[in-house]
PDB file of N, CA and C in Angstrom:
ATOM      1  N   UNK A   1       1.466   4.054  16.640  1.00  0.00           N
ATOM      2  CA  UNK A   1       2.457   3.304  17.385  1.00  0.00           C
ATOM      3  C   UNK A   1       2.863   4.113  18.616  1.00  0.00           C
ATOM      4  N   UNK A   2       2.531   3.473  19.945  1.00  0.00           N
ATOM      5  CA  UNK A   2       2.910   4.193  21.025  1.00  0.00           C
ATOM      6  C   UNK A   2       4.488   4.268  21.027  1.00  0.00           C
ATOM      7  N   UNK A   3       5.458   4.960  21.942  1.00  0.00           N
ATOM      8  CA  UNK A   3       6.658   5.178  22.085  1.00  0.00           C
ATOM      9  C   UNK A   3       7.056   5.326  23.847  1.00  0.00           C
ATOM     10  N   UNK A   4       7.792   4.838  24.240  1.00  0.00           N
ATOM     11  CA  UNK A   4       8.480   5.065  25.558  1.00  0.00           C
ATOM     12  C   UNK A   4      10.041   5.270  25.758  1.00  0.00           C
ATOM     13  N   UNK A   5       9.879   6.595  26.646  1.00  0.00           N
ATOM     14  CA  UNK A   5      11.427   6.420  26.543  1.00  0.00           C
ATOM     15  C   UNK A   5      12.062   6.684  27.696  1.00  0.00           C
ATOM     16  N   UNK A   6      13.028   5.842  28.222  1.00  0.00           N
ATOM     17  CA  UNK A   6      13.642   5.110  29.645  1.00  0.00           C
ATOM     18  C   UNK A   6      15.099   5.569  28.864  1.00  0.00           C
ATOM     19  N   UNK A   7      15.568   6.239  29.899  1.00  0.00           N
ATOM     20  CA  UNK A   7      17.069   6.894  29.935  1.00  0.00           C
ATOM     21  C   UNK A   7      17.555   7.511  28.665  1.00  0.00           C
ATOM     22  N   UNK A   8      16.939   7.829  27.931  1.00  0.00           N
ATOM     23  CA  UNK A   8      17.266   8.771  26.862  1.00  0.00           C
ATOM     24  C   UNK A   8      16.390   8.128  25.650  1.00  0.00           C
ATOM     25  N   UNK A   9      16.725   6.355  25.981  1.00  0.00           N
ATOM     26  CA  UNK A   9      15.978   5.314  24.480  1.00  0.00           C
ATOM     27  C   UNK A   9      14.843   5.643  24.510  1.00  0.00           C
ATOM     28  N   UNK A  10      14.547   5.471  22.949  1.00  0.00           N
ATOM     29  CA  UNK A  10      12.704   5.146  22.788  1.00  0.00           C
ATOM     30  C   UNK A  10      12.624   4.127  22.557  1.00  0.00           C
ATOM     31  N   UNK A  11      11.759   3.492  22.993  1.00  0.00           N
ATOM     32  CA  UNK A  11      11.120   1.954  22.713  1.00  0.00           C
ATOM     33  C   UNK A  11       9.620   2.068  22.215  1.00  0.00           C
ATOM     34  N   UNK A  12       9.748   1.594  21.444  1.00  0.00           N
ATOM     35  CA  UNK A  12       7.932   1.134  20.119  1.00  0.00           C
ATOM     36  C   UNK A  12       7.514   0.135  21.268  1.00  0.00           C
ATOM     37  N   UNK A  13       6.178   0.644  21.196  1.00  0.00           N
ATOM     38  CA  UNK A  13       5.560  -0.434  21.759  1.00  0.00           C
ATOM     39  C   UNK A  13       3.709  -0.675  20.990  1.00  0.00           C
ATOM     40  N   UNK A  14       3.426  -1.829  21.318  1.00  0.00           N
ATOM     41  CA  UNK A  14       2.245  -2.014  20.778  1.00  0.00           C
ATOM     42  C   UNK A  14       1.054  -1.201  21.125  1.00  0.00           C
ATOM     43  N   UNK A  15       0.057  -1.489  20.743  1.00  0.00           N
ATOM     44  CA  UNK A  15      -1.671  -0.801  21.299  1.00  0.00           C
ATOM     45  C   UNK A  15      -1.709  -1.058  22.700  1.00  0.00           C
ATOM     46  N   UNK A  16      -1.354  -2.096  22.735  1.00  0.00           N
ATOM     47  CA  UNK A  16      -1.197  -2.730  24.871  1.00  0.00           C
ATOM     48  C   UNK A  16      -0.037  -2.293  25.468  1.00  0.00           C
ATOM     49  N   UNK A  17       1.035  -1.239  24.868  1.00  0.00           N
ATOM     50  CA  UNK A  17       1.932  -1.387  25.876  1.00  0.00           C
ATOM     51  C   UNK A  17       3.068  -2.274  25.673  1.00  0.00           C
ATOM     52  N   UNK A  18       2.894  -3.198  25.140  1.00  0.00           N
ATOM     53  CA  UNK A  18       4.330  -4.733  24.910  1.00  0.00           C
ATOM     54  C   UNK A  18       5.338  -3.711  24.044  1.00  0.00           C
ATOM     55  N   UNK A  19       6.410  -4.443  24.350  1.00  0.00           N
ATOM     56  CA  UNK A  19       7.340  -3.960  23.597  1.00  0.00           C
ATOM     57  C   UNK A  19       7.662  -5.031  22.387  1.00  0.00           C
ATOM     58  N   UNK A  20       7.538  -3.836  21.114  1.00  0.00           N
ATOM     59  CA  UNK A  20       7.785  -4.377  19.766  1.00  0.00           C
ATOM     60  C   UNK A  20       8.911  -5.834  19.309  1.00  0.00           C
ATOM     61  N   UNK A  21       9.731  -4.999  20.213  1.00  0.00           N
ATOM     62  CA  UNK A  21      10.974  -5.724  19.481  1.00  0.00           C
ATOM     63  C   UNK A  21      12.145  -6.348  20.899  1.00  0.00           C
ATOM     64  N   UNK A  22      11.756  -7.638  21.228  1.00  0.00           N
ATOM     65  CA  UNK A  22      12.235  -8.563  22.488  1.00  0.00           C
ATOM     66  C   UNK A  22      13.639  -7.800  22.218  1.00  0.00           C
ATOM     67  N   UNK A  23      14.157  -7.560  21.640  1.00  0.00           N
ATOM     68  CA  UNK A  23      15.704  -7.742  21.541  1.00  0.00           C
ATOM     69  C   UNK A  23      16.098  -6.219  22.083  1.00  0.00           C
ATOM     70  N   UNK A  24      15.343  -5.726  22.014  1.00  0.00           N
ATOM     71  CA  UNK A  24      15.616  -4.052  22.288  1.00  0.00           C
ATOM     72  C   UNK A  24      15.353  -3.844  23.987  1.00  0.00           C
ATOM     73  N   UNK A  25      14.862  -4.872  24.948  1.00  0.00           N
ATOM     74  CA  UNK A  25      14.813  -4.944  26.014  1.00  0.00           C
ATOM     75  C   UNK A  25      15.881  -4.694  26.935  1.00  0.00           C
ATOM     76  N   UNK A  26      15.875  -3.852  28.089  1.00  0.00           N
ATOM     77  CA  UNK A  26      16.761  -3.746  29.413  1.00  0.00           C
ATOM     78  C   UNK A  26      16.124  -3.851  30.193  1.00  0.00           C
ATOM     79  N   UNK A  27      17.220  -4.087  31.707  1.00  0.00           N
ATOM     80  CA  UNK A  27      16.274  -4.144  32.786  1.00  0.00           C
ATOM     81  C   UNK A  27      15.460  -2.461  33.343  1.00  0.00           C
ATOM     82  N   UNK A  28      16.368  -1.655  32.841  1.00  0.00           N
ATOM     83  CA  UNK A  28      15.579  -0.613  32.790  1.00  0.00           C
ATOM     84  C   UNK A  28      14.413  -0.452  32.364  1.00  0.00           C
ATOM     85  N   UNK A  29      14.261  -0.767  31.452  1.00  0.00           N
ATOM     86  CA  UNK A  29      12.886  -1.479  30.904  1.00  0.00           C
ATOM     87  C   UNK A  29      11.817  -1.900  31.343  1.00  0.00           C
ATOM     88  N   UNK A  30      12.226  -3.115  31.780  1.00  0.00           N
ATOM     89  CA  UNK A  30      11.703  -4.040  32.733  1.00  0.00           C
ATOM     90  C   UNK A  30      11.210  -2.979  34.366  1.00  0.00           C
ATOM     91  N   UNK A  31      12.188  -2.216  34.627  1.00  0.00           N
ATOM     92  CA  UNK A  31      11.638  -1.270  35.836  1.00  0.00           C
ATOM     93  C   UNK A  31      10.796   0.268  35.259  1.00  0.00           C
ATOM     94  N   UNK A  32      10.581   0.312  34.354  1.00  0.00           N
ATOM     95  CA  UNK A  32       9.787   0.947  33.634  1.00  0.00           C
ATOM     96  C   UNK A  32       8.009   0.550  33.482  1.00  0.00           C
ATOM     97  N   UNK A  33       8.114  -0.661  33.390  1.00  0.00           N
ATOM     98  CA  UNK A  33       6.825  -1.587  33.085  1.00  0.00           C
ATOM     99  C   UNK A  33       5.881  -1.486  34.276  1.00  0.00           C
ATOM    100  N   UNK A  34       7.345  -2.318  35.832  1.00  0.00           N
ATOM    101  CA  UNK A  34       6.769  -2.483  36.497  1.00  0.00           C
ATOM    102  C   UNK A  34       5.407  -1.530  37.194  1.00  0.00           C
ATOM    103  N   UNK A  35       6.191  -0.552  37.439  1.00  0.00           N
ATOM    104  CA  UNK A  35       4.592   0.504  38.049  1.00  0.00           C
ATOM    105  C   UNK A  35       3.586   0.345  37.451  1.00  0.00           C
ATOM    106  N   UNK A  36       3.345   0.052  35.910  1.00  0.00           N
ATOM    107  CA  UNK A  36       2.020   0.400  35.283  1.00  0.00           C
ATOM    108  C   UNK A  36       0.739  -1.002  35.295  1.00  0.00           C
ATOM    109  N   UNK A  37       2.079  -1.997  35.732  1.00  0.00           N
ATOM    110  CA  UNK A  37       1.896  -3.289  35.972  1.00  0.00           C
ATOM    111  C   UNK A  37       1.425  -3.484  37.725  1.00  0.00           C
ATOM    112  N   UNK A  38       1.534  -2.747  38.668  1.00  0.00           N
ATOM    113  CA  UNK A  38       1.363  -2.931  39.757  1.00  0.00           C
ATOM    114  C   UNK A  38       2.708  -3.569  40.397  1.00  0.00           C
ATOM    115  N   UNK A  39       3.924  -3.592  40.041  1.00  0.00           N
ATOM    116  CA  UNK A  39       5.065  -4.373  40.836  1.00  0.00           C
ATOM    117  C   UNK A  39       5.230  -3.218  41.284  1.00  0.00           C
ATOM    118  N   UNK A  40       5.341  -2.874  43.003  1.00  0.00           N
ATOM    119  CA  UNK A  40       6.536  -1.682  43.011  1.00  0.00           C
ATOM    120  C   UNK A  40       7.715  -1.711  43.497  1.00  0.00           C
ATOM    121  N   UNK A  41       8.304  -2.922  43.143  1.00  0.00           N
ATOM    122  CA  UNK A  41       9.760  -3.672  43.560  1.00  0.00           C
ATOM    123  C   UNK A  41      10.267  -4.940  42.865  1.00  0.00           C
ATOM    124  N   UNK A  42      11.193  -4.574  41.703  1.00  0.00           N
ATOM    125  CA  UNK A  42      11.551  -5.967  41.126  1.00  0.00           C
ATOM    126  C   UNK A  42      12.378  -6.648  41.989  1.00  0.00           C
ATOM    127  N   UNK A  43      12.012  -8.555  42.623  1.00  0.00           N
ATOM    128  CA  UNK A  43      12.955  -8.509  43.629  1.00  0.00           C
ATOM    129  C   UNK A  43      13.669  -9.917  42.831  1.00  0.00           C
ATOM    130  N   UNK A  44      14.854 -10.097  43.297  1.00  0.00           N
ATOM    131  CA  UNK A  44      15.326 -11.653  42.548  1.00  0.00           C
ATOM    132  C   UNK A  44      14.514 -12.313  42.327  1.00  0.00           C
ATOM    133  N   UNK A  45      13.575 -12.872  43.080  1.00  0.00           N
ATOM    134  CA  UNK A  45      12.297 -13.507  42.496  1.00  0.00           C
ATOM    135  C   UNK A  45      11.617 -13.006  41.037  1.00  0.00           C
ATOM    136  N   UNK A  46      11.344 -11.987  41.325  1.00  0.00           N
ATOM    137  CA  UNK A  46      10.879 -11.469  40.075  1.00  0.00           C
ATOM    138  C   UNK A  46      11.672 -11.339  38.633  1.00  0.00           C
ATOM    139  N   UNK A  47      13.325 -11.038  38.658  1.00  0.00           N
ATOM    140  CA  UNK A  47      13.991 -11.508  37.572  1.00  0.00           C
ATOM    141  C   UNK A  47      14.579 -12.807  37.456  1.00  0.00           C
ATOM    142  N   UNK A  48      14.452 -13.353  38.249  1.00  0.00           N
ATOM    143  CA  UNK A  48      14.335 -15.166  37.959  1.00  0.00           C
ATOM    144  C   UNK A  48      13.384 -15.458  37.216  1.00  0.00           C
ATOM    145  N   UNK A  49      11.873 -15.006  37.141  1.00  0.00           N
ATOM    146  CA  UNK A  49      10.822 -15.095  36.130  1.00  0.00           C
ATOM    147  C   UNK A  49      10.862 -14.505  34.978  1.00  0.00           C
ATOM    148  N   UNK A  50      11.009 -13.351  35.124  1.00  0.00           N
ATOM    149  CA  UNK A  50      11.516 -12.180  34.102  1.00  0.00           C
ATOM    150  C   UNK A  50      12.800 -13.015  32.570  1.00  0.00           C
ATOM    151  N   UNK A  51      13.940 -13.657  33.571  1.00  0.00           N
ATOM    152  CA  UNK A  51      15.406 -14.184  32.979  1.00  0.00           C
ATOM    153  C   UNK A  51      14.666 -16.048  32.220  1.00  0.00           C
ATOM    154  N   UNK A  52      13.257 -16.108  33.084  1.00  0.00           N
ATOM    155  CA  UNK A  52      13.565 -17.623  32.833  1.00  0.00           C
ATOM    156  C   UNK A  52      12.265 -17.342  31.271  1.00  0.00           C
ATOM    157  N   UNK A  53      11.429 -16.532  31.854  1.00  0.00           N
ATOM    158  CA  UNK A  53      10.850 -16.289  30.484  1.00  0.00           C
ATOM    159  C   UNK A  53      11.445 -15.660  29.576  1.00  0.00           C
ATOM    160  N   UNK A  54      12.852 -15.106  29.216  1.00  0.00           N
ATOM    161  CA  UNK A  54      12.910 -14.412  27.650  1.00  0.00           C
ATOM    162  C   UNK A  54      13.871 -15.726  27.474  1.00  0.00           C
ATOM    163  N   UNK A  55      14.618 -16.518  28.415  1.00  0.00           N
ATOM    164  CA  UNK A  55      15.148 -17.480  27.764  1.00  0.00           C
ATOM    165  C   UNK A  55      14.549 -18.327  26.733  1.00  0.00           C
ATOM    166  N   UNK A  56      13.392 -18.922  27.421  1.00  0.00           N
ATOM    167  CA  UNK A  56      12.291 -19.339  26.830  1.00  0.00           C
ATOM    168  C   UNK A  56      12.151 -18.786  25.509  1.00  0.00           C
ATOM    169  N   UNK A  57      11.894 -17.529  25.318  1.00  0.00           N
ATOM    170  CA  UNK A  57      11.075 -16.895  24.222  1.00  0.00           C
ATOM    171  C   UNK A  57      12.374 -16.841  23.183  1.00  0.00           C
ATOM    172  N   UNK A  58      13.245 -16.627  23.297  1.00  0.00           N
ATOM    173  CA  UNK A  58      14.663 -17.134  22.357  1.00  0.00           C
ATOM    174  C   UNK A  58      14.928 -18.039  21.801  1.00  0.00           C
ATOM    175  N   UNK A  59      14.105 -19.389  22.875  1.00  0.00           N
ATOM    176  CA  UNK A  59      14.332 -20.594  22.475  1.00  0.00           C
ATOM    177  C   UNK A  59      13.461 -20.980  21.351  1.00  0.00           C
ATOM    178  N   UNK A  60      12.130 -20.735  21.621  1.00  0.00           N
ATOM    179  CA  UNK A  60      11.026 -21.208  21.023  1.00  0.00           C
ATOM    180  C   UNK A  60       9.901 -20.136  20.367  1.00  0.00           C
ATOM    181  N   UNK A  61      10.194 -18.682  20.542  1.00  0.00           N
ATOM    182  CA  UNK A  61       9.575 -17.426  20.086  1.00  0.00           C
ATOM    183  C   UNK A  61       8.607 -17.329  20.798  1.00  0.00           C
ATOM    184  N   UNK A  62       7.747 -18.293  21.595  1.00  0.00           N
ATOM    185  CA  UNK A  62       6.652 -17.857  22.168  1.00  0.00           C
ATOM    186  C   UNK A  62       6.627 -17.834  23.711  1.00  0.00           C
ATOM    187  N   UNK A  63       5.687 -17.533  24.410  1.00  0.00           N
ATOM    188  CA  UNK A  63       6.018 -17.808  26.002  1.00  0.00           C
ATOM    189  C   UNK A  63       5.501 -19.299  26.311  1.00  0.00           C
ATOM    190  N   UNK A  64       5.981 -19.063  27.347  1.00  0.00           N
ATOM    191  CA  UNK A  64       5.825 -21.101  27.442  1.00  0.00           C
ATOM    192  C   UNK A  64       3.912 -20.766  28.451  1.00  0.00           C
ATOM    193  N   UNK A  65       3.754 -22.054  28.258  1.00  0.00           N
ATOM    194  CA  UNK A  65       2.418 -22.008  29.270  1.00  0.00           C
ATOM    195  C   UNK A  65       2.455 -22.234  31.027  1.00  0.00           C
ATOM    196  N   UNK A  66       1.559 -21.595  31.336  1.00  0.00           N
ATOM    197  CA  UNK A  66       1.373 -21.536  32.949  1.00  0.00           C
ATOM    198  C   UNK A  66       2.224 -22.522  33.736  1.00  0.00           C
ATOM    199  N   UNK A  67       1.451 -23.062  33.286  1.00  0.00           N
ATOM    200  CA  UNK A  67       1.945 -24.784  34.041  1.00  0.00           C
ATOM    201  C   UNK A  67       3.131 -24.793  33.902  1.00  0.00           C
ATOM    202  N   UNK A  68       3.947 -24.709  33.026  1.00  0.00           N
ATOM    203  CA  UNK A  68       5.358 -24.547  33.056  1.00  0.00           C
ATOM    204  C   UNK A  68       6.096 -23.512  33.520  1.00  0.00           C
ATOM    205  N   UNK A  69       5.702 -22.701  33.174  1.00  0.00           N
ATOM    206  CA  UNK A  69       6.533 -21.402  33.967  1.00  0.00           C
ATOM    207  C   UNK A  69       6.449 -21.585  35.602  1.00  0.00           C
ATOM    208  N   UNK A  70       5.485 -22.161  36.267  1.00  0.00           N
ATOM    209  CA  UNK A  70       5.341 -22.317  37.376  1.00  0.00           C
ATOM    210  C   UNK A  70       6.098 -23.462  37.654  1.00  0.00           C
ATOM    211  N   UNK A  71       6.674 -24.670  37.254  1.00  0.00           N
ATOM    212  CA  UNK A  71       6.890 -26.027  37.694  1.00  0.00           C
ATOM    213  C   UNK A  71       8.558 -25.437  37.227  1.00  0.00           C
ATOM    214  N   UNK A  72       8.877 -24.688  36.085  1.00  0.00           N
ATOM    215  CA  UNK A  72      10.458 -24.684  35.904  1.00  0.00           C
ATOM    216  C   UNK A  72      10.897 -23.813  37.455  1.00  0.00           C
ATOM    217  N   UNK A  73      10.108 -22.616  37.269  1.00  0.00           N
ATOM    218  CA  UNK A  73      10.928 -21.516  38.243  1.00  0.00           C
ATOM    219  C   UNK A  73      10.754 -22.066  39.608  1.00  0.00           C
ATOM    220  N   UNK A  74       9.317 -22.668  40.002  1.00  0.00           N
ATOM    221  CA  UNK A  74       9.117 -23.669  41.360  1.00  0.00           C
ATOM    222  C   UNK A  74       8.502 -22.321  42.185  1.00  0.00           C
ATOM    223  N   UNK A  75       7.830 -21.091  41.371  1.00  0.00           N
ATOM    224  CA  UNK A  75       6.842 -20.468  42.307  1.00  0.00           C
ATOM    225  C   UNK A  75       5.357 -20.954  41.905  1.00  0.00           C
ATOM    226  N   UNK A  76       4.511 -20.859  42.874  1.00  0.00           N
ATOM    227  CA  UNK A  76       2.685 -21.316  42.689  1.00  0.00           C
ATOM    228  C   UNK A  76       2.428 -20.021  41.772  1.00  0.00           C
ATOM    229  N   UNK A  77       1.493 -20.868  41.368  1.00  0.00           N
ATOM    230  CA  UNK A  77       0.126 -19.586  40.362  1.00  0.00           C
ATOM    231  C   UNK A  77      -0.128 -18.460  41.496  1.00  0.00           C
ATOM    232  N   UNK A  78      -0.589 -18.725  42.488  1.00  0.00           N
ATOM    233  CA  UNK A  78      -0.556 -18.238  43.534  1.00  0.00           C
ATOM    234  C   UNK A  78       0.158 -17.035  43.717  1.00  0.00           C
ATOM    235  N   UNK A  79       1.178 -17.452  43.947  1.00  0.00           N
ATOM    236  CA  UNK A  79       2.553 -16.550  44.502  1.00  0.00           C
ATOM    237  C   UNK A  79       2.853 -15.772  43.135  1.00  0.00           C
ATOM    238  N   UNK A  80       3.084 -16.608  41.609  1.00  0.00           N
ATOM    239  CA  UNK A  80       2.723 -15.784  40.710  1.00  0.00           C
ATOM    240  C   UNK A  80       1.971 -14.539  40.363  1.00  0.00           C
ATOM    241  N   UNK A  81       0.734 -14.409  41.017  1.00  0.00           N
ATOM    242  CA  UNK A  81       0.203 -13.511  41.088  1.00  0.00           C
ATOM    243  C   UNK A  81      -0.342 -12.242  42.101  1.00  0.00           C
ATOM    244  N   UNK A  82       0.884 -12.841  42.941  1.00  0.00           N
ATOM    245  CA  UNK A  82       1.401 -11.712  44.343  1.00  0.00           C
ATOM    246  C   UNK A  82       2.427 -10.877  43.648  1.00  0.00           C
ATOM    247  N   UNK A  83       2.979 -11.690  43.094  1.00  0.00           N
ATOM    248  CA  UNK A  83       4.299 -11.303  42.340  1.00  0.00           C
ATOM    249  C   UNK A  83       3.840  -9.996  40.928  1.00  0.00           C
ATOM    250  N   UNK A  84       3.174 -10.707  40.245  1.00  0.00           N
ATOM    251  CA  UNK A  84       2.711  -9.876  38.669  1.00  0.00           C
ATOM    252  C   UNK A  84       1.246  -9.714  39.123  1.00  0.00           C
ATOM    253  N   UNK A  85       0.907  -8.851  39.729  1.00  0.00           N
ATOM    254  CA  UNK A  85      -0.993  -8.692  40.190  1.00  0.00           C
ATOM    255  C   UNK A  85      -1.829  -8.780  38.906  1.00  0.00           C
ATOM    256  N   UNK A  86      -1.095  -8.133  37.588  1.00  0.00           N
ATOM    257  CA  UNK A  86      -1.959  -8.401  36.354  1.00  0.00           C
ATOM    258  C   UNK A  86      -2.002  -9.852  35.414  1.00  0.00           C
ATOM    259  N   UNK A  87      -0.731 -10.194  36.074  1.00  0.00           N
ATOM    260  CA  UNK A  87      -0.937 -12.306  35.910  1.00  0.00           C
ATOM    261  C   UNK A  87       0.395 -12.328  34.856  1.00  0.00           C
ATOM    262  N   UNK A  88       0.530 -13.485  34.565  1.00  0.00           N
ATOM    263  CA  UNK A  88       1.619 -13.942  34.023  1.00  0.00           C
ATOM    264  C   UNK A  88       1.796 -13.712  32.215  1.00  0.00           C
ATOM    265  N   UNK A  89       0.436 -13.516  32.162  1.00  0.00           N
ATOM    266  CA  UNK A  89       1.030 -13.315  30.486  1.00  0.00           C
ATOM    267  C   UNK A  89       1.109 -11.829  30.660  1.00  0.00           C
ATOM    268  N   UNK A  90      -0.160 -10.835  30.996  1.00  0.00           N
ATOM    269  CA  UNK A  90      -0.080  -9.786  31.255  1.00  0.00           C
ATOM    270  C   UNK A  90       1.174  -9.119  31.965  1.00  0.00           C
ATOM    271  N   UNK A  91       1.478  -9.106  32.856  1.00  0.00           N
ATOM    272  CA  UNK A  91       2.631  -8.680  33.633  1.00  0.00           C
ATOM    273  C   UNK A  91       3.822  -9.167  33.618  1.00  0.00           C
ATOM    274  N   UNK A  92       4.091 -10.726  33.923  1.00  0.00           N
ATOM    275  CA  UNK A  92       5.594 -11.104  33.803  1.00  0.00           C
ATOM    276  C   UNK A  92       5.668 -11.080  32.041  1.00  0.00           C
ATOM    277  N   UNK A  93       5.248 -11.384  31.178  1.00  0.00           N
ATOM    278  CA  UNK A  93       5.903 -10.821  29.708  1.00  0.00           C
ATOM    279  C   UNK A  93       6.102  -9.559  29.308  1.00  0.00           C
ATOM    280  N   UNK A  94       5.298  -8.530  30.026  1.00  0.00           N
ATOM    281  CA  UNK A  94       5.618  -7.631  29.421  1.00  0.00           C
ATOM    282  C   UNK A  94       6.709  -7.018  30.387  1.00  0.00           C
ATOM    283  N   UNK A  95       6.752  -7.197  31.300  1.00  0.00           N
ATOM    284  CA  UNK A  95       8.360  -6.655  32.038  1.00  0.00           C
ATOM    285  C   UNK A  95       9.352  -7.793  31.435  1.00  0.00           C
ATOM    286  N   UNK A  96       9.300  -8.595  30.655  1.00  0.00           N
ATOM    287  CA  UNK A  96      10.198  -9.157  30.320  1.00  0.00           C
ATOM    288  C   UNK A  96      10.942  -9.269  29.017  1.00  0.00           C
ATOM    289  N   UNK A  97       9.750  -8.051  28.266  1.00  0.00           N
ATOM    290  CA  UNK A  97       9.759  -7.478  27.017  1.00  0.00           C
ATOM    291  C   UNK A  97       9.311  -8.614  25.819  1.00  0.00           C
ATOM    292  N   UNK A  98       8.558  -9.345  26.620  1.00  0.00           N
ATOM    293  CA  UNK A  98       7.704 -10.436  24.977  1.00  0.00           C
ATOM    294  C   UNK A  98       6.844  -9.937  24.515  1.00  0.00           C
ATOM    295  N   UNK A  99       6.308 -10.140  23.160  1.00  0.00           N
ATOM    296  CA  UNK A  99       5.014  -9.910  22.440  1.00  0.00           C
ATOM    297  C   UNK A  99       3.768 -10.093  23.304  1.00  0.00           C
ATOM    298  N   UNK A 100       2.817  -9.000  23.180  1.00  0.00           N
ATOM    299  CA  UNK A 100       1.717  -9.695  24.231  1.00  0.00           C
ATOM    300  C   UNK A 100       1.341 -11.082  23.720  1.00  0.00           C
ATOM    301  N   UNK A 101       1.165 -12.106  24.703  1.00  0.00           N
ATOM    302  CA  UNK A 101       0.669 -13.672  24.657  1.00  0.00           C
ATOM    303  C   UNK A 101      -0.379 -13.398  23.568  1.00  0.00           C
ATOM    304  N   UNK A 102      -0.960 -14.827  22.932  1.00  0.00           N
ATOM    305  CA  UNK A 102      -2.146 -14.784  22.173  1.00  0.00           C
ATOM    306  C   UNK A 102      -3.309 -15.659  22.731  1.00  0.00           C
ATOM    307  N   UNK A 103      -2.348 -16.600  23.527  1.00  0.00           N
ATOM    308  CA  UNK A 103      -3.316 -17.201  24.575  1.00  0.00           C
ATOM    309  C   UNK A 103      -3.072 -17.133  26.280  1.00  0.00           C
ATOM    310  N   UNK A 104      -2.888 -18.105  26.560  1.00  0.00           N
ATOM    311  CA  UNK A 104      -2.493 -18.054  27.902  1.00  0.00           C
ATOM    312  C   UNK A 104      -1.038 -18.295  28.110  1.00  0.00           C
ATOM    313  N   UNK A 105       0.060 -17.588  29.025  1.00  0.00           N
ATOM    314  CA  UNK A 105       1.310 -18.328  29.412  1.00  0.00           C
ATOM    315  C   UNK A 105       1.716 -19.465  30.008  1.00  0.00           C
TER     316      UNK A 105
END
């Protein structure tokens, strides 16, 4: 079990990097991820995605799919992936502290 630790916490994380346990998430966190992820600036845009996916994942445990994450928040796949260069399940979940996806977001 890998381990990371951001301001004193350790956080468990999986074989990929995800963090174990959604609930144990900060935005510290979340600015922790980003570099390894290629963000080198979380900007409101980016925790508007970040805020609209763990809502999601609270609601329903899983991440929602592409198509939706793109049509709720109203950025393109596109711009999505200016935004998270490693893509939306890859990058925006795991700065957002979800389980890695099992399929697509």
């Amino acid at each position: 079990m890998a381990m990371l630790e951001v301001n004193g916490v350790s956080y468990e994380l999986d074989e990929d990097g995800f963090l174990l346990d959604p609930a144990a998430w900060t935005r510290d966190l979340a600015i922790a991820f980003a570099n390894d992820e290629g963000v080198t600036e979380i900007t409101d845009e980016h925790w508007k995605i970040i805020e609209y996916l763990r809502d999601y994942y609270q609601q329903f445990q899983v991440a929602p799919m592409v198509r939706k994450l793109c049509k709720e928040t109203g950025v393109t796949l596109k711009h999505m992936y200016e935004l998270f260069p490693s893509g939306p399940a890859k990058g925006a979940c795991k700065l957002s502290g979800l389980p890695k996806p099992t399929g697509c977001v």
